[in-house]
Every structure is written in C-alpha cells, then in structure tokens.
Protein backbone atom coordinates (compact mmCIF):
# COMPACT_ATOMS: atom_id res chain seq x y z
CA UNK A 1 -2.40 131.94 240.24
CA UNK A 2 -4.01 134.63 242.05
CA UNK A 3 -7.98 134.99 242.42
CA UNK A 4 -9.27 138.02 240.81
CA UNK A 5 -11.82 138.69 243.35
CA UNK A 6 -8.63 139.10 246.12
CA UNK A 7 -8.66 143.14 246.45
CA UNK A 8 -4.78 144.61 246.46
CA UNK A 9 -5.26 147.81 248.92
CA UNK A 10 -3.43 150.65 249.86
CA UNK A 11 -2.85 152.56 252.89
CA UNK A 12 -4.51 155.53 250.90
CA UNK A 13 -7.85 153.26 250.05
CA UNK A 14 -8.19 150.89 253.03
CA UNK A 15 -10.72 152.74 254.71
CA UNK A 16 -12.54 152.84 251.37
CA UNK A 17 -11.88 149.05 250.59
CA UNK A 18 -11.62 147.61 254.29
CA UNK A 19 -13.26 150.10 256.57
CA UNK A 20 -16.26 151.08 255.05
CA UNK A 21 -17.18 147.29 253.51
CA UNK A 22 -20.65 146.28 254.07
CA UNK A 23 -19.34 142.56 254.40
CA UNK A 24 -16.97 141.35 256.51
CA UNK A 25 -13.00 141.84 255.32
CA UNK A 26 -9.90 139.25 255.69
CA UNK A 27 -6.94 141.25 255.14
CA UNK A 28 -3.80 139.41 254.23
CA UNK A 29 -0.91 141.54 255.31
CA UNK A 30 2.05 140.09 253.24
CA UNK A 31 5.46 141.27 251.51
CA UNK A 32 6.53 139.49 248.24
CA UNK A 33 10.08 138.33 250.11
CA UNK A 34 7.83 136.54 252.71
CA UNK A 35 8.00 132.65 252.48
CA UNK A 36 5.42 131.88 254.37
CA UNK A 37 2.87 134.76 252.82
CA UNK A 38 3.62 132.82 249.61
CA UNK A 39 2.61 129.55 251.22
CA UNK A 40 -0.62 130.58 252.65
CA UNK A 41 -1.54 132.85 249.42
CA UNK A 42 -3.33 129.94 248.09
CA UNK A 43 -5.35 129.19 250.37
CA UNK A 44 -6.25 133.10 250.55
CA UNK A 45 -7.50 132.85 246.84
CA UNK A 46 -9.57 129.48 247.84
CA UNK A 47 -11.60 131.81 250.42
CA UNK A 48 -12.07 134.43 248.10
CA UNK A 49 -13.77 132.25 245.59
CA UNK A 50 -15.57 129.85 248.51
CA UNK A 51 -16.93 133.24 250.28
CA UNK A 52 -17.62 135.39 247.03
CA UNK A 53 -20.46 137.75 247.55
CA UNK A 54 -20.34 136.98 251.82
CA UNK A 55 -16.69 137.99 252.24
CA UNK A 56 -14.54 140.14 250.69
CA UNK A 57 -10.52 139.38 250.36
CA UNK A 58 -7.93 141.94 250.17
CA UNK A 59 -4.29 141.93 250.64
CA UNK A 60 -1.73 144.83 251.57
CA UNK A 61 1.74 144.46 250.92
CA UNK A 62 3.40 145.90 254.60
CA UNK A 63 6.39 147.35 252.87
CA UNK A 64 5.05 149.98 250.39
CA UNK A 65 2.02 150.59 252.99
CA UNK A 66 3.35 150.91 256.10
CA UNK A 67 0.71 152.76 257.99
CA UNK A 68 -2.37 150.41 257.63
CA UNK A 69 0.32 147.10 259.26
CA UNK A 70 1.68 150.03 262.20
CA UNK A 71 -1.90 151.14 262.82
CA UNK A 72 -3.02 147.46 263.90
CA UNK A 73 0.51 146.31 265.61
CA UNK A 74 1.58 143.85 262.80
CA UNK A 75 4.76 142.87 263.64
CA UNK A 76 4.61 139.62 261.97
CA UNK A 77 4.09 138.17 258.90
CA UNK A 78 1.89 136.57 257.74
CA UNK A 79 -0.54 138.30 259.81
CA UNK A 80 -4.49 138.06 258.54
CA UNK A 81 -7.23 140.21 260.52
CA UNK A 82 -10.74 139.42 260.37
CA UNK A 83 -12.42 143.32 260.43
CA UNK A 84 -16.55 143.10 260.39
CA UNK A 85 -18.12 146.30 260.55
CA UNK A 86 -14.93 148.57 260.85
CA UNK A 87 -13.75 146.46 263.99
CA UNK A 88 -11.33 143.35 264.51
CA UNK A 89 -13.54 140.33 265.34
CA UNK A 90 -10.43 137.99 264.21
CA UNK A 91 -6.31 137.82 264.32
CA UNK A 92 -4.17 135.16 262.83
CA UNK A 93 -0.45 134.96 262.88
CA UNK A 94 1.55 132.90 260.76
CA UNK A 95 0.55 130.50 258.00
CA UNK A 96 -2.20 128.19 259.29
CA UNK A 97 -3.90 125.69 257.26
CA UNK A 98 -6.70 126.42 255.58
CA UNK A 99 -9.22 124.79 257.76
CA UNK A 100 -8.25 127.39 260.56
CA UNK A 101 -8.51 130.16 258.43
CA UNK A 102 -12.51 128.96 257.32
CA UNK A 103 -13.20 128.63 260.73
CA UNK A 104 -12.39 132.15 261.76
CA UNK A 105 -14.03 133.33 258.92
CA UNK A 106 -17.23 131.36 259.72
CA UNK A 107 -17.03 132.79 262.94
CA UNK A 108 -17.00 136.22 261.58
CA UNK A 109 -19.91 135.36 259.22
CA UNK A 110 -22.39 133.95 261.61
C-alpha cells in the first residue's frame, strides 16, 4: 500500500514540489510496467514515513512526464536522485535494498 506522505509530481509541478523544497527530495522515477520500480516501491514508502518532516518523497512516472527523466539523463529505471537545495547530491540506479537507499539519504541529511 502506498504511503500518503510519497508526493506523485509532474513535469508541470516539479520545480514547485522538487526544486523549490526547503528539505531535501528523493525522487523515484518509475513507470507502472517496471518490475523492479514495483519491487523497490516499498521500501520508498518506508523512507517516507522513517524521514517524515526531514525528507520529502515524491515519485514521477517517466512515461506521462517525460521532460523532468530527459532533463537529468534517466535512462534507466528505477532511477532515484537525491536533489538538496535544487542540486543532485545523490544517484541510484536500479533497485537496491533498503539499507543503501537510508544511507544515501543520511548522507544527504547530514
């Protein structure tokens, strides 16, 4: 079941939602037909709800928003970026486990 405190963005409200965040942002760039997006989503929600209120979780589906996935070379999926202040302090490719994912984002948080 999906966290309600994971953000679903657009390529019309990223900069809004991603961009201009005053906490750090992992995005989870995904498609529904993606296996391993599916696998991994999981552990996305766990974050969301460990990090609440320090880190803010949003997800873009790369096939109805292609601009946001072109505009930071996403090729692959799953592909999560790590953006703190507007820039890219993290990128991970392909579904890691979960204790990879915390420590990029405690990397980005300290």
């Amino acid at each position: 079941m999906a966290s309600e405190k994971v953000v679903h963005v657009t390529d019309a409200t990223f900069e809004q939602e991603v961009l201009k965040s005053d906490k750090p942002v992992l995005i989870d760039f995904w498609a529904p037909w993606c296996a391993p997006c599916r696998a991994i989503a999981p552990s996305i929600d766990e974050l969301a709800n460990e990090y609440d209120g320090r880190l803010k979780v949003v997800k873009i589906n790369v096939d109805d928003n292609p601009q946001t996935p072109a505009r930071y070379g996403v090729r692959g999926i799953p592909n999560l970026l790590i953006i703190k202040g507007g820039q890219v302090k993290e990128q991970i490719v392909g579904a890691v486990p979960k204790g990879h994912l915390v420590k990029a984002v405690d990397g980005a948080l300290a």
